[in-house]
Each structure stands twice: as C-alpha cells, then as structure tokens.
Protein backbone atom coordinates (compact mmCIF):
# COMPACT_ATOMS: atom_id res chain seq x y z
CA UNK A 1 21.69 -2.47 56.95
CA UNK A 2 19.85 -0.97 53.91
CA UNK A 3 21.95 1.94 54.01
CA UNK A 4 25.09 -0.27 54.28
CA UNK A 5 23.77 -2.57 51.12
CA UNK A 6 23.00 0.63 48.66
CA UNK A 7 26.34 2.07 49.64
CA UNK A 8 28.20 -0.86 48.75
CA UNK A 9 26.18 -1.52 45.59
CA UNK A 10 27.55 2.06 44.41
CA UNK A 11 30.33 1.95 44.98
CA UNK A 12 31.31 -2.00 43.58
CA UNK A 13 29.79 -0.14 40.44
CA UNK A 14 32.09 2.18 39.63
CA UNK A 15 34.96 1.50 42.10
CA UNK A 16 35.39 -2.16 42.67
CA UNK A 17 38.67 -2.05 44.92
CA UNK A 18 37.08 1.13 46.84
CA UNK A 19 36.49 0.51 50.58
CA UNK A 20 33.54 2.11 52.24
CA UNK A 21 33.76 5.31 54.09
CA UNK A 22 31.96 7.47 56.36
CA UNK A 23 31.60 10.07 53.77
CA UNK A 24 30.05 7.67 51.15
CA UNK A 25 27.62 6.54 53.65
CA UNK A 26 26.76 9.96 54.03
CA UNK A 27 26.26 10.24 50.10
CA UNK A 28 24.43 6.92 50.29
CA UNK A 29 21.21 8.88 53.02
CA UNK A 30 20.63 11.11 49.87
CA UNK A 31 18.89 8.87 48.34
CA UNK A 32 16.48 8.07 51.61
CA UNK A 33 13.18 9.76 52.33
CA UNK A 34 12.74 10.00 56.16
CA UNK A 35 14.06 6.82 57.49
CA UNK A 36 13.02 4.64 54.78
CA UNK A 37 14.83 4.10 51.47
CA UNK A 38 13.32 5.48 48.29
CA UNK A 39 12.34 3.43 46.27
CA UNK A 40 12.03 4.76 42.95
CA UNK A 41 14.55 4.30 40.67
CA UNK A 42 17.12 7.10 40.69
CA UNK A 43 19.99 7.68 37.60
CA UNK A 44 23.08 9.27 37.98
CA UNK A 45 24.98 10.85 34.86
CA UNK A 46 29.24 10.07 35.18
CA UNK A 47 30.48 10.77 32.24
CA UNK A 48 34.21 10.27 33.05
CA UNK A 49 33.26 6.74 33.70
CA UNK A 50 31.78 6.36 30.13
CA UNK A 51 28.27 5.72 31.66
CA UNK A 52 25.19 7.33 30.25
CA UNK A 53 23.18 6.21 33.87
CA UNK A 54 23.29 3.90 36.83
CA UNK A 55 20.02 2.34 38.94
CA UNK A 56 20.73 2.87 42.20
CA UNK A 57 17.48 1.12 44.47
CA UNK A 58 17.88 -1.91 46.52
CA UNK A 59 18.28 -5.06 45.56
CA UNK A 60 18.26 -4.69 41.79
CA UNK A 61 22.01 -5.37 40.86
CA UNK A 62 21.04 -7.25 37.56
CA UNK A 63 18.36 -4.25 36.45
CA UNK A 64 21.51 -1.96 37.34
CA UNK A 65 23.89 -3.62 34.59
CA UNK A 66 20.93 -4.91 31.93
CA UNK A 67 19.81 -0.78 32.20
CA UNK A 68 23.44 0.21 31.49
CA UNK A 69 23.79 -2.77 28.33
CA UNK A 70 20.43 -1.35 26.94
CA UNK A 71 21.69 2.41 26.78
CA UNK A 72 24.93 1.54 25.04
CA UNK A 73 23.09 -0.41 22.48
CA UNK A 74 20.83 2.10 22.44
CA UNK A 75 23.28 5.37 22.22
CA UNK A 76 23.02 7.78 19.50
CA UNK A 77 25.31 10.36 19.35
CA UNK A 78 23.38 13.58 19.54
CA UNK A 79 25.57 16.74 17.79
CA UNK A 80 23.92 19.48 17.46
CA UNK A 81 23.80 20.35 14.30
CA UNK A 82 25.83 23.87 13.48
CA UNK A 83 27.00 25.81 10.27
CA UNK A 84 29.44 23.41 8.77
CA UNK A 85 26.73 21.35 7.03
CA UNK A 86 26.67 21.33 3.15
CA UNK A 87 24.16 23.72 1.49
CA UNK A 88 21.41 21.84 0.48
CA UNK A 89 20.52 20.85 4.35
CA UNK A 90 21.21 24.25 5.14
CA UNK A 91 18.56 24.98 3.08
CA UNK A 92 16.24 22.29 4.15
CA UNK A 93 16.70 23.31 7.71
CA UNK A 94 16.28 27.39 6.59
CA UNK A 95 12.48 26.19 5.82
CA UNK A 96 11.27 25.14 9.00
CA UNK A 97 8.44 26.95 10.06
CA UNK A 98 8.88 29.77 12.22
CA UNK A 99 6.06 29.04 14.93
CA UNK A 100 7.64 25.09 15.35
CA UNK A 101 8.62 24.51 19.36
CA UNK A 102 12.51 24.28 19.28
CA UNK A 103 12.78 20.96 21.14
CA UNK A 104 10.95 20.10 17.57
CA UNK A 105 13.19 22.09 15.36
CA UNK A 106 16.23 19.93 16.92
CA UNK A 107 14.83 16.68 15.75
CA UNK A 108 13.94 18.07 12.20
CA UNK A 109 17.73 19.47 12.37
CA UNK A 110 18.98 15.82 12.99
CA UNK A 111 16.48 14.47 10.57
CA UNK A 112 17.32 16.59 8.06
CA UNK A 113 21.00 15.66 8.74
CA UNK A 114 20.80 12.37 9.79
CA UNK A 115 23.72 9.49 9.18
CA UNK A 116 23.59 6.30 9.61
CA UNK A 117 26.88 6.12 11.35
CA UNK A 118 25.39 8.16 14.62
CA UNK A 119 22.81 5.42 15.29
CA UNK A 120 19.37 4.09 13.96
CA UNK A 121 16.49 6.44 13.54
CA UNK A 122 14.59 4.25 16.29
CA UNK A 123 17.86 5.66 18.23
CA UNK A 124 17.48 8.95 17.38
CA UNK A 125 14.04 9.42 18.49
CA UNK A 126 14.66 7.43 21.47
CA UNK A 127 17.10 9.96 22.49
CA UNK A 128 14.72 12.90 21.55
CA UNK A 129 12.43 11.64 24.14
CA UNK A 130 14.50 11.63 26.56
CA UNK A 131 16.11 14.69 26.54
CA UNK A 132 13.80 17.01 24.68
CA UNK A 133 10.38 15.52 26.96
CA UNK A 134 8.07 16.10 23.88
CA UNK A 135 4.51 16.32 24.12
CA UNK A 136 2.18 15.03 21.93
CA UNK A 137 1.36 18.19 20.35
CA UNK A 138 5.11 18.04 19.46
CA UNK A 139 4.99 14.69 17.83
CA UNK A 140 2.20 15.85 16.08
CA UNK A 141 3.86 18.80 14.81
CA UNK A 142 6.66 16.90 13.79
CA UNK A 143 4.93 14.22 11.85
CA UNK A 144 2.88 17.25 9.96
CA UNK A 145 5.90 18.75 8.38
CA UNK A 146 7.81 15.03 7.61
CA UNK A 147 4.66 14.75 5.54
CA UNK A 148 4.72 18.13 4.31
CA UNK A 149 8.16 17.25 2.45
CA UNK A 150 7.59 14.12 1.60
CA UNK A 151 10.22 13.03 3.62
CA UNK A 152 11.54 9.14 3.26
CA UNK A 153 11.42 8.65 7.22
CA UNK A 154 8.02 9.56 7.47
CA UNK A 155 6.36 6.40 7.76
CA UNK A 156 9.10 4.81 10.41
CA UNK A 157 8.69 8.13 12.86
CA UNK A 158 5.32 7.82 12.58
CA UNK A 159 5.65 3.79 13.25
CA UNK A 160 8.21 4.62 16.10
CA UNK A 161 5.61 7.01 17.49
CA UNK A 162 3.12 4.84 18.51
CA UNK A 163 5.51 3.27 20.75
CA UNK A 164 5.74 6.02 22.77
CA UNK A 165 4.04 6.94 25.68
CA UNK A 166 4.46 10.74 25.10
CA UNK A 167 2.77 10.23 22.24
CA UNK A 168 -0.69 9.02 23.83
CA UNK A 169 -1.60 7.19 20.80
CA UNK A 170 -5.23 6.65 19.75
CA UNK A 171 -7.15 4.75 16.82
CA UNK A 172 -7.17 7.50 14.82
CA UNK A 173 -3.22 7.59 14.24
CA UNK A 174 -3.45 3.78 13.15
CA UNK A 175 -5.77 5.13 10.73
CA UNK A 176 -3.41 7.74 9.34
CA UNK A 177 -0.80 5.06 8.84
CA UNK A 178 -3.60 2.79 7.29
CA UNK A 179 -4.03 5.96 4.95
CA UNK A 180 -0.75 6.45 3.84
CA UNK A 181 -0.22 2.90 2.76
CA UNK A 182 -3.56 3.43 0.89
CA UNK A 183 -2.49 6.52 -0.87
CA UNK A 184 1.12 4.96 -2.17
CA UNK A 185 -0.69 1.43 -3.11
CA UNK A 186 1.21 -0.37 -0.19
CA UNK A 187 -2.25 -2.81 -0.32
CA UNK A 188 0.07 -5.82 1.18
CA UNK A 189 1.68 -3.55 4.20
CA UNK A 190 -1.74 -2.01 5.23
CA UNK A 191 -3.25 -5.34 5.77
CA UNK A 192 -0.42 -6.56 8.20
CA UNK A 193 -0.61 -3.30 10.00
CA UNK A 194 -4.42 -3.40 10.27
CA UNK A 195 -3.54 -6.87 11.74
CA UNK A 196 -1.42 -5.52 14.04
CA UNK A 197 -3.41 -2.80 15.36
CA UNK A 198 -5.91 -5.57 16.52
CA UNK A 199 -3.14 -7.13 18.36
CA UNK A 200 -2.29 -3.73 19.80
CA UNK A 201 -5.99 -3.96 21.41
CA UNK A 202 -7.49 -1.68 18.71
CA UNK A 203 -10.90 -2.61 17.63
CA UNK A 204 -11.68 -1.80 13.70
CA UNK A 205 -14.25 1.22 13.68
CA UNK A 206 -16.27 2.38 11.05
CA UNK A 207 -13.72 5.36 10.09
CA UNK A 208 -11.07 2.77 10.11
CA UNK A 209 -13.14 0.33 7.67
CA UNK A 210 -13.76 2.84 5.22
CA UNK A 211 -10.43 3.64 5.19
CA UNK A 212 -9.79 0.11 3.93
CA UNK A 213 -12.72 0.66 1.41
CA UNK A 214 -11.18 3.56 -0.12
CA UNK A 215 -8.12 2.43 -0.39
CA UNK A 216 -9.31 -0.59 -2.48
CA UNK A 217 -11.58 1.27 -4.07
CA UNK A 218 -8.97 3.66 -5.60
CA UNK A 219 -6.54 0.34 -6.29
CA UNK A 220 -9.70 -1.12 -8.46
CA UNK A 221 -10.08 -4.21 -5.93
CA UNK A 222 -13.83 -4.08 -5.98
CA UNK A 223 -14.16 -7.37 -4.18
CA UNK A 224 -12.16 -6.61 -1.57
CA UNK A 225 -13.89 -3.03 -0.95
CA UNK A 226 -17.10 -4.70 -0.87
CA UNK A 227 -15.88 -7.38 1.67
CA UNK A 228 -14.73 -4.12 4.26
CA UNK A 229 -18.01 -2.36 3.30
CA UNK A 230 -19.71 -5.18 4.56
CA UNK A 231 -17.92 -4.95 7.78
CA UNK A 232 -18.64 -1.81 8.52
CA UNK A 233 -22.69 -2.53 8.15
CA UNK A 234 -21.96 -5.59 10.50
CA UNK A 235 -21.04 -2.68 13.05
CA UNK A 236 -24.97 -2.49 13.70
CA UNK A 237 -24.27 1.48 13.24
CA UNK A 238 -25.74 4.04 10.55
CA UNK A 239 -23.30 4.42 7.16
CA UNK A 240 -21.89 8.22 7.55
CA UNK A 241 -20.96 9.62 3.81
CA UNK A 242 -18.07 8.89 3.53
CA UNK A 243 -18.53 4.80 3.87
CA UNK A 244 -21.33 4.98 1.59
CA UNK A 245 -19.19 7.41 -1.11
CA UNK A 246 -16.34 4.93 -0.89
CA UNK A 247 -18.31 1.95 -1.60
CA UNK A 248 -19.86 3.83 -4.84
CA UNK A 249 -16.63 4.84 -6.38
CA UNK A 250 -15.63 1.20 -6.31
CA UNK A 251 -18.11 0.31 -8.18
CA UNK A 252 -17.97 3.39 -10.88
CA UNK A 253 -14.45 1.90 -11.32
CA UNK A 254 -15.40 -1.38 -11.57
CA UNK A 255 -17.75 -0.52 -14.43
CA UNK A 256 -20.94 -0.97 -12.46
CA UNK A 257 -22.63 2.18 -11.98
CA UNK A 258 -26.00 0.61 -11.52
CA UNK A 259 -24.77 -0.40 -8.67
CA UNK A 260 -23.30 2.65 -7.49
CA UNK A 261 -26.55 4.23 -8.56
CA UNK A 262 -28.10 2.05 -6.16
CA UNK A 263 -26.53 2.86 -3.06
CA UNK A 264 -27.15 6.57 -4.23
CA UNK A 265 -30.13 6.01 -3.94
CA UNK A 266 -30.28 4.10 -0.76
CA UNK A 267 -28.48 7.51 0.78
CA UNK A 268 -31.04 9.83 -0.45
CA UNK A 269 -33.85 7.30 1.15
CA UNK A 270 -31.99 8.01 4.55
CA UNK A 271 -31.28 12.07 3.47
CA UNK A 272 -27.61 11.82 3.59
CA UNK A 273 -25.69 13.51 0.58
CA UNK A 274 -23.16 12.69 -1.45
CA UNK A 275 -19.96 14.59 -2.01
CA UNK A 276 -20.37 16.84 -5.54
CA UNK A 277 -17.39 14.10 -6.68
CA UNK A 278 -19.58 11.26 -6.51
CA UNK A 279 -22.56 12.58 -8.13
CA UNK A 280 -19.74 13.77 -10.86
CA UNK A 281 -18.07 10.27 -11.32
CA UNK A 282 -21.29 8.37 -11.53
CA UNK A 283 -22.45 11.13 -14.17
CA UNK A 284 -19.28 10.74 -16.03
CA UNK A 285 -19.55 6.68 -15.82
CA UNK A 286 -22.53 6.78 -17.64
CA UNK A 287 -21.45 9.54 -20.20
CA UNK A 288 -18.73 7.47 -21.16
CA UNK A 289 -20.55 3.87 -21.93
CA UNK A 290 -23.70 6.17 -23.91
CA UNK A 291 -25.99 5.11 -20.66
CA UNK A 292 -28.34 8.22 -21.61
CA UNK A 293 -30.96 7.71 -19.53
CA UNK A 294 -28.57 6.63 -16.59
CA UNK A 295 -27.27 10.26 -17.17
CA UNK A 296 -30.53 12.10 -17.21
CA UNK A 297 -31.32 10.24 -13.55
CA UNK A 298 -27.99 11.42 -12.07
CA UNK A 299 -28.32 14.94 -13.85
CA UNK A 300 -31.82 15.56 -11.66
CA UNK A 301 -30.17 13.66 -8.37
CA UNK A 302 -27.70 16.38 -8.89
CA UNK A 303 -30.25 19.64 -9.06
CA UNK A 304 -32.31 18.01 -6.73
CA UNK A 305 -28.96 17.98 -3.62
CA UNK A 306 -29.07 21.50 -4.59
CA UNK A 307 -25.56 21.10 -6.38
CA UNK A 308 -26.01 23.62 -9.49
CA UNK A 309 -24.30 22.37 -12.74
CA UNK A 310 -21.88 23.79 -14.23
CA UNK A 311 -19.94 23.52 -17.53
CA UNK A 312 -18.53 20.39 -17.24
CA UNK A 313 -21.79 18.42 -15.83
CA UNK A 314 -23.89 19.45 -18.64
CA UNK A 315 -21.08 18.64 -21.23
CA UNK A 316 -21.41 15.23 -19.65
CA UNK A 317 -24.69 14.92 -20.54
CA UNK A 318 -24.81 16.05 -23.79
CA UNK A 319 -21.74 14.01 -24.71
CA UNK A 320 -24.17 10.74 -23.29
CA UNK A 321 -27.10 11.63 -25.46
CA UNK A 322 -24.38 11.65 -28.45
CA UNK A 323 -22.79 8.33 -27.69
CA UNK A 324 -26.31 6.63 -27.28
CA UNK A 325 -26.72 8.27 -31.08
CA UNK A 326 -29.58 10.68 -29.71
CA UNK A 327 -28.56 13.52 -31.87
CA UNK A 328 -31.54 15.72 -31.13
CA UNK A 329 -31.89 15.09 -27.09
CA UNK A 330 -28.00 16.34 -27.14
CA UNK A 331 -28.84 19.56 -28.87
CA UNK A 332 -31.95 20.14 -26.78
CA UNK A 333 -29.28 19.53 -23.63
CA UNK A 334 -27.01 22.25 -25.23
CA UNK A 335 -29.72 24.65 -25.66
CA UNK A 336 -31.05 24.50 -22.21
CA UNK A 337 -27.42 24.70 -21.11
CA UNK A 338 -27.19 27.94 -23.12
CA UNK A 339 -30.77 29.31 -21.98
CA UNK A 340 -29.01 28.87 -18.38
CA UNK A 341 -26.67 30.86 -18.75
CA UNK A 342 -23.79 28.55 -18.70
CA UNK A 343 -20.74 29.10 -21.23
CA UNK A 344 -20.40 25.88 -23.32
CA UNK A 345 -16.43 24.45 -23.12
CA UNK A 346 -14.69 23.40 -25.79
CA UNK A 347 -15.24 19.74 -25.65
CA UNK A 348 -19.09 20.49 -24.85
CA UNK A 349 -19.30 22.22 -28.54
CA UNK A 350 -17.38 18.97 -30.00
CA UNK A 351 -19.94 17.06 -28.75
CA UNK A 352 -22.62 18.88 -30.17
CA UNK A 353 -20.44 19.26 -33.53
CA UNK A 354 -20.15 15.04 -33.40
CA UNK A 355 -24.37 15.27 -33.02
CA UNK A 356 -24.90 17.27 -36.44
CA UNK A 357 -21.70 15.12 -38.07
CA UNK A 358 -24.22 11.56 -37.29
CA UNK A 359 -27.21 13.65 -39.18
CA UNK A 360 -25.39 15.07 -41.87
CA UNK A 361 -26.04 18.84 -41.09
CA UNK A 362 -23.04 20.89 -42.14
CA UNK A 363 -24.68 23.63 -42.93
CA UNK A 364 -26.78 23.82 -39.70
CA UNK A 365 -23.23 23.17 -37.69
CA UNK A 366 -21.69 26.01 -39.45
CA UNK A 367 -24.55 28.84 -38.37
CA UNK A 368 -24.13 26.90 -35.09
CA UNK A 369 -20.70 27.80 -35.17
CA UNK A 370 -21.33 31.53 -36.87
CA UNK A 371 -24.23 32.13 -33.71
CA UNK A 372 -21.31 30.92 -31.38
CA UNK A 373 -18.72 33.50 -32.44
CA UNK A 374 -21.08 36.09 -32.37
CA UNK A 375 -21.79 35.45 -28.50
CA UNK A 376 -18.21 35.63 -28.13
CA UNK A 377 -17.62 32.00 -27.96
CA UNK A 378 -14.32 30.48 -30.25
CA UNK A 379 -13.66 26.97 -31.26
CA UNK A 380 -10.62 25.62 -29.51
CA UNK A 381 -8.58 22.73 -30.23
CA UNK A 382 -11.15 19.22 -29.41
CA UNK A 383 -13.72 21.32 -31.59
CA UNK A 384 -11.64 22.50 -34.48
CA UNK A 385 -10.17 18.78 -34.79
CA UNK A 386 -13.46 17.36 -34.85
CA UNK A 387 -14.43 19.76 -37.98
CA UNK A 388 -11.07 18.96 -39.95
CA UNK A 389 -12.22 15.11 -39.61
CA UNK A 390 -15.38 15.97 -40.80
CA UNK A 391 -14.66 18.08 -43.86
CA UNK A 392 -11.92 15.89 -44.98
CA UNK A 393 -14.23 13.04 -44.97
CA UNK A 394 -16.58 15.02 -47.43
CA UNK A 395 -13.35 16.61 -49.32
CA UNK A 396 -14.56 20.20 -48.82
CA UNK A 397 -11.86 21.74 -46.67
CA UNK A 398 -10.83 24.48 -49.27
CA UNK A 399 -14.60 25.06 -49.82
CA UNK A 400 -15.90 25.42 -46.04
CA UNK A 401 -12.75 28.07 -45.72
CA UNK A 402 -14.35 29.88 -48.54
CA UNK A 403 -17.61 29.83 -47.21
CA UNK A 404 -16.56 30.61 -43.66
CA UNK A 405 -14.78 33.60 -45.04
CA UNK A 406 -18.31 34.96 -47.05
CA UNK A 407 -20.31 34.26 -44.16
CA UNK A 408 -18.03 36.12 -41.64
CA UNK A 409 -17.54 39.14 -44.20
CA UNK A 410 -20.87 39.77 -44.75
CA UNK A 411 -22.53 39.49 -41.09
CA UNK A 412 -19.55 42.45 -40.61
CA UNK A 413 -21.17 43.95 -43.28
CA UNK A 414 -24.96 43.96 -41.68
C-alpha cells in the first residue's frame, strides 16, 4: 500500500493522465530501505519539466507543491560568469586573491557582476549554498575581502549570513555588524540590530557593550556611552582595557578629562594599562585647554607604564605650560627634552618661540634659534610664521634679517 501511494504521488506530479505500471512501481522501491519506506526527504532534478526539485516521502503532497512555489520564487539564475564582461569587472575579478577556495571565487565573480534582473542578492547567496556547500571558513573568507573593497553589499551578505546554518554563527559576528554601523555613524541601525540580536537569543557581553561604548564615544554621545559603560560593570565581571579606554575617550571628547583622568587612575589601582592612544589623548586634552598641571600628571603616568616619550608627547607639554602663560616651566620642558636626546619638531620650537614672544626676549629667541641651527635643527613653516607675527608686531622685519645675516656670517667666521 505504501509503495502503491508514493508511486502514484509521482507520478500525478509530473504526469497527471499517466497510469501506473509495473516498471514505475519498480522505480517507486528505490526510494525504500529494506522493507520500510525512507523517510527522509528525497529531491529529484527534471529539468525538461521546468522543475528545480520534487519531495517525494509519504504523505506530504502539500510540502511537495509549497517546496516547488518556494524555489521558483526563490530562483536565481546562476551564469557563470565568462570573458564577455566589460573591463572594469574584469578587472575587479583579476584581483581576487590567489589562495581564495574557488566555490568562493564564484560568488565574488557573481558579486562582482551581479544584476538585479537575475534575482535578489538574498537569492544569490541562497543559491551559493546550495550548490557550492560552503563552510564557514568560506563565508568568512568571503566577508573579509567584501570588506577589503569596500564593497556596497557588504553589510546585507554579512546580514544574510547569519541566517545560515553553514555559517555557525556566534556573538562575536553580531558584534562585527554592531562595529560596522559604529564605524559609518549608523547610531540608529546599530541599536535595532543590538535589539535584534537579543531576540535572536544573544545575551549582551562585555565585548559587545564596549562596542556600543566606542561607538558613542567616537559619535560624541557621552551620555549614551556612559549609560552602556554602566552596563557592562552591572555584568558583576572585571573591566578588560578596552571597556575602560572606551569610556575615557568619551569623556576627553566631551571636554572632561578629569574624568577620564579618573578612571586612569582607577586602572592603574587594578594594574591594567592603557593603550599609548589614551595616555596621548588625555595628554593632548589638557595641552589644549592650558591644564598644566593636568599635563605634568599624565606626562609621569606615561614614563611610569614604561611608554617612553617621544617628540610629539613632550611638545604637548611644553605647548600646556605656554597656554597656562608659564613661560619658564615650558623652556625648562624643552631643555630636558633636548638633554634626552629627543629632536624638537617644528611646532615644539613654535611653542617655545610663543614662550619668549609673552616675555619679550627677542634677542634670547634668536641665539635660541642660532644654537638650533648649529645642532642641525631648521625652522619650518608653524615656527617661521610664528616669528613673522612677532617681528611685524615690533616693525623690525628688515632689521632681524640684517642681524640674522651678521650673526650667521660671523659664527662661519669663528
């Protein structure tokens, strides 16, 4: 009877007025075990009757034509691309890396030169998966070099992807997604996706909290960074770096680098370090507003994480002690940055230049800039701008050239 039912539920499919046979029933005991029926489902490919597949398994007529409505809505009609395809796609497709599995080489080929007219991209990738059987690995690999070029379907693959079992999505690709909105200011978008992650039955971690930190750190939503940071303490787990680094960026931009300062603190207390970047910014911050002393505190946090300064640190803190009007603690800074060994930049001697301009002291800012040239050091652009403002204010621009010109010719002389 089973037999008899299967049989006739082929062949009603594709031949209604056929009548049954021996030699169909024969056809029919492929699809047995043994003696009993199997009863996974099994697709057949027919091409000249313009079906892409056919259930065959007893009693499940309806699943047989709803299966067969889904893959026509779902076709996309997959060309492989050849020759004939204009130059710049050609080209595109000429870059693919060499070591890329072909199975994911023939999606980037029908990325690359993708219509509309074949299908939707959900289409397309549907019909990767099931002929090319990708891996993860090869989802992965695809995703890399979308990103890699900057490619407008990025963002839907990678959407798509998590759809697919192949894929065996975790957390951590919700994260990336989370990322990318964060990177392109899509504030609005990441939200509803972090929304529907937790519908997904993905519970918020700490990585993917500070995720949502920096991304409203960088977008200068300091409120709303602090509400995530929060969060992430109400995990009950230690802050990593990276939490706590993201927290005091939002508030350097915010223009509170107290507070930033604060949390610094509160890391060194537990003995995690800061990224180079932070100690940097929160340096800078202060620089900028004339917070001297601020400075000096950041400038020791930073020997003492065994960063070493450089050029551009020490410029920061002379430039402080010069907005906060402390001519002679910014020269001090400059000589100890000199004693160290460190070549001054060009906006470092501006500073000091701006320093001697507040007390008056041409003269000693012109041996400054004599002893300067003689250790092979030349004033650039921000310096030599901030002497023409200088000696037009006192009127003595022919004057200084003469003087510069005696002074050089004679130390040639000695």
């Amino acid at each position: 009877m089973m037999g008899t039912y299967c049989n006739n539920l082929l062949c009603n499919f594709y031949h209604p007025n056929y009548s049954i046979t021996n030699d169909v029933t024969k056809f029919c005991r492929v699809l047995t075990r043994g003696n009993s029926l199997c009863q996974n489902p099994v697709y057949f490919g027919l091409r000249k009757h313009r079906f892409d597949s056919v259930l065959v398994s007893v009693g499940l007529e309806e699943v047989v034509k709803e299966e067969g409505k889904e893959d026509n809505d779902r076709r996309y009609r997959w060309i492989e691309v050849g020759k004939n395809v204009p130059k710049e796609q050609q080209q595109a497709i000429s870059k693919l890396p060499f070591r890329m599995a072909d199975r994911c080489k023939a999606l980037m080929r029908q990325i690359i030169c993708y219509s509309a007219e074949k299908g939707s991209m959900s289409d397309l990738l549907r019909s990767w998966v099931k002929l090319m059987k990708p891996t993860r690995a090869d989802w992965l690999s695809v995703l890399k070099e979308l990103k890699i070029r900057e490619h407008p379907v990025y963002l839907e693959v990678a959407k798509h992807a998590l759809m697919e079992e192949s894929f065996e999505v975790n957390i951590r690709d919700y994260t990336k997604i989370i990322h990318y909105y964060g990177e392109h200011n899509l504030l609005e978008d990441a939200e509803k996706f972090l929304t529907l992650m937790k519908q997904r039955g993905f519970i918020y971690d700490q990585v993917i909290l500070t995720t949502m930190v920096h991304m409203y750190s960088k977008a200068g939503n300091h409120d709303r960074a602090k509400e995530y940071f929060e969060e992430i303490k109400l995990l009950g787990k230690p802050l990593d770096k990276r939490s706590y680094g993201s927290m005091i960026m939002a508030y350097i931009r915010a223009g509170m680098p107290e507070e930033g300062e604060n949390l610094l603190q509160e890391m060194e207390a537990q003995e995690i370090l800061a990224g180079s970047e932070v100690y940097k910014a929160l340096l800078r911050a202060y620089s900028m507003i004339g917070n001297a002393e601020g400075a000096q505190r950041v400038f020791d946090a930073i020997q003492l994480a065994g960063i070493t300064p450089d050029d551009k640190i020490c410029s920061l803190v002379v430039n402080a002690y010069v907005m906060a009007g402390q001519s002679q603690k910014a020269l001090i800074a400059f000589e100890n940055m000199r004693r160290a060994g460190i070549k001054p930049s060009d906006k470092c001697i501006a500073s000091v230049l701006v320093a001697y301009e507040k007390e008056s002291k041409i003269n000693t800012a012109l041996e400054f800039l004599i002893d300067l040239e003689r250790d092979g050091i030349m004033v650039e652009e921000e310096a030599s701008a901030v002497l023409a403002k200088w000696f037009r204010k006192l009127g003595v621009v022919e004057e200084v050239e003469l003087v510069l010109r005696d002074f050089v010719t004679s130390n040639q002389i000695s």
